[in-house]
N, C-alpha and C. Protein backbone atom coordinates (compact mmCIF):
# COMPACT_ATOMS: atom_id res chain seq x y z
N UNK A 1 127.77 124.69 262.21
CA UNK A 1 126.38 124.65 261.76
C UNK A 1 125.89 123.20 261.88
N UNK A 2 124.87 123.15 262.29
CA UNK A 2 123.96 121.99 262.62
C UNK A 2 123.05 121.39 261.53
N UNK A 3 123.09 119.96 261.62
CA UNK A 3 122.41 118.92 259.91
C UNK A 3 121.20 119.72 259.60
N UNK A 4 120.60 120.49 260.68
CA UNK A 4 119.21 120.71 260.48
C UNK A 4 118.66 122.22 260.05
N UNK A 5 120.05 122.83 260.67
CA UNK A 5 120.17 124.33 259.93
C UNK A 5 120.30 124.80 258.58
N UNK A 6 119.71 125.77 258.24
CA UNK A 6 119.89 126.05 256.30
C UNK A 6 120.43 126.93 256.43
N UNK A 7 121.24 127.17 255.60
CA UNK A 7 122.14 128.14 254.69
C UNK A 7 121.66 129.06 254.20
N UNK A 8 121.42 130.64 254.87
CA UNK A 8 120.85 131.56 254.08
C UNK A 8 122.23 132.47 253.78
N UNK A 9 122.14 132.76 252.58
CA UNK A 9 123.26 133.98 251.83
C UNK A 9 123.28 134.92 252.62
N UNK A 10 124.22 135.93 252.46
CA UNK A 10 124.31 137.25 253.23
C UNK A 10 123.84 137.98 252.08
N UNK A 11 122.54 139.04 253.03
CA UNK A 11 122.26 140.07 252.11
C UNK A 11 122.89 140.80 251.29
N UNK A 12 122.16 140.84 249.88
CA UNK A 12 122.49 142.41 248.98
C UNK A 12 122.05 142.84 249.18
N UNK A 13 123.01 144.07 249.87
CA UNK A 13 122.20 145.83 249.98
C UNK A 13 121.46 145.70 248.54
N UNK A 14 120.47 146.35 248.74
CA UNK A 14 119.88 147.15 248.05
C UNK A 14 118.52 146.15 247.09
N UNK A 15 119.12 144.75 246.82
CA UNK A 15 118.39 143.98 246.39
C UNK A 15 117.24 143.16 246.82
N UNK A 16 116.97 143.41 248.03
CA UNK A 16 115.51 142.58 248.60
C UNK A 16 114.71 144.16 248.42
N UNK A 17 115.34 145.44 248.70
CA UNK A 17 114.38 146.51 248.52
C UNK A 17 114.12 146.36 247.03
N UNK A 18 114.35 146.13 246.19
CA UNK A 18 113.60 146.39 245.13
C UNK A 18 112.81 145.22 244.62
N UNK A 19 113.18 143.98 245.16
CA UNK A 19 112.26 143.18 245.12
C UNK A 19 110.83 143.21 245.67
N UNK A 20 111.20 143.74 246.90
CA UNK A 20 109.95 143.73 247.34
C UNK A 20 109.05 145.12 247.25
N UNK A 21 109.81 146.36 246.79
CA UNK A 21 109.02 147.09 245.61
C UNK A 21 108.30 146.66 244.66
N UNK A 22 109.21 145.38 243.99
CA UNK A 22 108.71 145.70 242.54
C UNK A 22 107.46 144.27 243.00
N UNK A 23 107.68 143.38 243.82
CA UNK A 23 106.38 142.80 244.50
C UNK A 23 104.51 143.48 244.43
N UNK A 24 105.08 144.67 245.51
CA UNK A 24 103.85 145.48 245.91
C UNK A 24 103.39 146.04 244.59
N UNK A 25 104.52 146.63 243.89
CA UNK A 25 103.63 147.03 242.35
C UNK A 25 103.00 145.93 241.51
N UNK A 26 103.30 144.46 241.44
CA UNK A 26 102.61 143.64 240.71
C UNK A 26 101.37 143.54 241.46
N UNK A 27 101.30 143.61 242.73
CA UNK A 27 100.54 143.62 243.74
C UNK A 27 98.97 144.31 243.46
N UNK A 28 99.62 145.42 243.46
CA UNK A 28 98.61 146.55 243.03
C UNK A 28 98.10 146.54 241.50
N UNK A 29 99.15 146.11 240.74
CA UNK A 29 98.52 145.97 239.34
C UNK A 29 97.06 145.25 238.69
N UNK A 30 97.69 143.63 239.89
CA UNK A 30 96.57 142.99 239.92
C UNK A 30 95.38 143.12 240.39
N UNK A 31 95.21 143.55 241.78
CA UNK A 31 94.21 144.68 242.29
C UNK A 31 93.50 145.51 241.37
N UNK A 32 93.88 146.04 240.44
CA UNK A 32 93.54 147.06 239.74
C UNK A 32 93.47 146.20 238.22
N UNK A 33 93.68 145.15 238.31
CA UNK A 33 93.01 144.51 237.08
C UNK A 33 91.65 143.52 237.68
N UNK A 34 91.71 143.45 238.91
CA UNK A 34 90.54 142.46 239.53
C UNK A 34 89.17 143.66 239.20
N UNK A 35 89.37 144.77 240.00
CA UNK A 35 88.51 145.55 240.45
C UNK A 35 88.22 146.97 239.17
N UNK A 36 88.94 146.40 238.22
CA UNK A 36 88.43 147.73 236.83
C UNK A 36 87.64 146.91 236.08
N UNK A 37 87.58 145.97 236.20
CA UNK A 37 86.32 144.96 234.96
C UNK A 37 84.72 145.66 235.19
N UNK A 38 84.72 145.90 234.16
CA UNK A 38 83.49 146.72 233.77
C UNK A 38 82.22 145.85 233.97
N UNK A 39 81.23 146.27 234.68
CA UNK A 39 80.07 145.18 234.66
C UNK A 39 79.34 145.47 234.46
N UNK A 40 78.02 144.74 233.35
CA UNK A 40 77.09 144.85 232.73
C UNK A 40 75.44 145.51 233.76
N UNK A 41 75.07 146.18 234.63
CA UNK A 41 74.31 146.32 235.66
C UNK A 41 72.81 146.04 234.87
N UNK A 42 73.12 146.99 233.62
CA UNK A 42 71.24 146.76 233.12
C UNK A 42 71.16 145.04 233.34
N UNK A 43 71.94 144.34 232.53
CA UNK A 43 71.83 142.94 232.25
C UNK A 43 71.37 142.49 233.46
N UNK A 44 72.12 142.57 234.88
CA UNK A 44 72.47 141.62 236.37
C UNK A 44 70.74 142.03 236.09
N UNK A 45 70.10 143.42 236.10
CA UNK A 45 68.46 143.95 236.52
C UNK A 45 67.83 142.83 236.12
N UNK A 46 68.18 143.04 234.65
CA UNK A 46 66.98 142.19 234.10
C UNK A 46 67.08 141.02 234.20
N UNK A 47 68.47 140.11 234.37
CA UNK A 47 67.91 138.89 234.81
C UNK A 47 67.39 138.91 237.13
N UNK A 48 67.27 139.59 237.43
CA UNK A 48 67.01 139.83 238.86
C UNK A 48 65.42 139.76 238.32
N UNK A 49 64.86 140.60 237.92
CA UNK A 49 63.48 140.98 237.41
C UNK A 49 62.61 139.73 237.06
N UNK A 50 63.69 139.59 236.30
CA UNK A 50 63.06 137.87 235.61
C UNK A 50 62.83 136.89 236.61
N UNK A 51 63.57 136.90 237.79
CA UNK A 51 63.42 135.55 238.43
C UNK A 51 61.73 135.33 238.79
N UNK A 52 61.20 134.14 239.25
CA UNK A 52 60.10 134.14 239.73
C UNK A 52 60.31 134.34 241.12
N UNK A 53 58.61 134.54 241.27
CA UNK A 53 58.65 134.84 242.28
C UNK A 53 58.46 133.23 243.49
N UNK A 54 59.40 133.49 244.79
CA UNK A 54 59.10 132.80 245.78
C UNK A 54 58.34 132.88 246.87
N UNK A 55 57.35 131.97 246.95
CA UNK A 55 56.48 131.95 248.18
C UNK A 55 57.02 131.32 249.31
N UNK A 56 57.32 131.92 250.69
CA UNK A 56 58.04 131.29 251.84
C UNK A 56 56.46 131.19 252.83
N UNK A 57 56.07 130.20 253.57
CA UNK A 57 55.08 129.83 254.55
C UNK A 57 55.97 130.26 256.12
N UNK A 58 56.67 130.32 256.43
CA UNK A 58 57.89 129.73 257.27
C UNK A 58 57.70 131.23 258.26
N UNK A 59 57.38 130.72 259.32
CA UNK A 59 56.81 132.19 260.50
C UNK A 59 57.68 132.91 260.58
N UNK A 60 58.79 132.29 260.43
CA UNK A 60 60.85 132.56 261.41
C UNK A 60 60.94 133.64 260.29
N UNK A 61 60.69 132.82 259.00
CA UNK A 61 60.90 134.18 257.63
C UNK A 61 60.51 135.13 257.56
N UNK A 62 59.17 134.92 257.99
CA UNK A 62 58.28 135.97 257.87
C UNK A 62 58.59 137.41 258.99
N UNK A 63 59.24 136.64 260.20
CA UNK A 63 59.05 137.59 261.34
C UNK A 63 60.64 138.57 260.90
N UNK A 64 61.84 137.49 260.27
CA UNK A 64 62.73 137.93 259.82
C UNK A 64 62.47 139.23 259.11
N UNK A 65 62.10 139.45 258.14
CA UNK A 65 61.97 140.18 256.81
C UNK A 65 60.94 141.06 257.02
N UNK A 66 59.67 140.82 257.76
CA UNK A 66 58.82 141.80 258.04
C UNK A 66 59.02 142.32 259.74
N UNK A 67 59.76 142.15 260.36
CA UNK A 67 59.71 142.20 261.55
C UNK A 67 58.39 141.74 262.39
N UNK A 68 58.47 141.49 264.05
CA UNK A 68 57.82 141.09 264.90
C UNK A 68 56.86 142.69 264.90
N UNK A 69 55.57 141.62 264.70
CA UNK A 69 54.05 142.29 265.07
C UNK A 69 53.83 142.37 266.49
N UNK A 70 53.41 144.07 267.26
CA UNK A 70 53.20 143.81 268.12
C UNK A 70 51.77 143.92 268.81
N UNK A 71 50.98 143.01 268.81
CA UNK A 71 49.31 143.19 268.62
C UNK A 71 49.21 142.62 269.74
């Protein structure tokens, strides 16, 4: 073996499979603690509602959002 080579152990049967089982289940746990948080929607409305309103001058915006007039 060479200065620059590392030393990996010889596998345990059976022990990287359950590691990396029991991996994917923390995996998923967390997933499923990111994405179950309950969110307030009336609240997000009413502060959406609340914002003022913005006036854009800007043609590019305008043609964006209302599409090109064809006159």
């Amino acid at each position: 073996m060479t200065s620059n080579q590392t030393y990996l152990p010889p596998k345990i049967n059976g022990l990287e499979t359950r590691l990396a089982e029991q991996n994917q289940v923390e995996r998923r746990q967390n997933a499923d603690r990111i994405y179950n948080v309950l969110i307030n929607n009336e609240d997000n409305e009413k502060r959406i509602k609340n914002l003022p309103r913005q006036s854009i001058s800007d043609p590019l915006w305008d043609q964006f959002f209302n599409g090109f007039k064809f006159y």
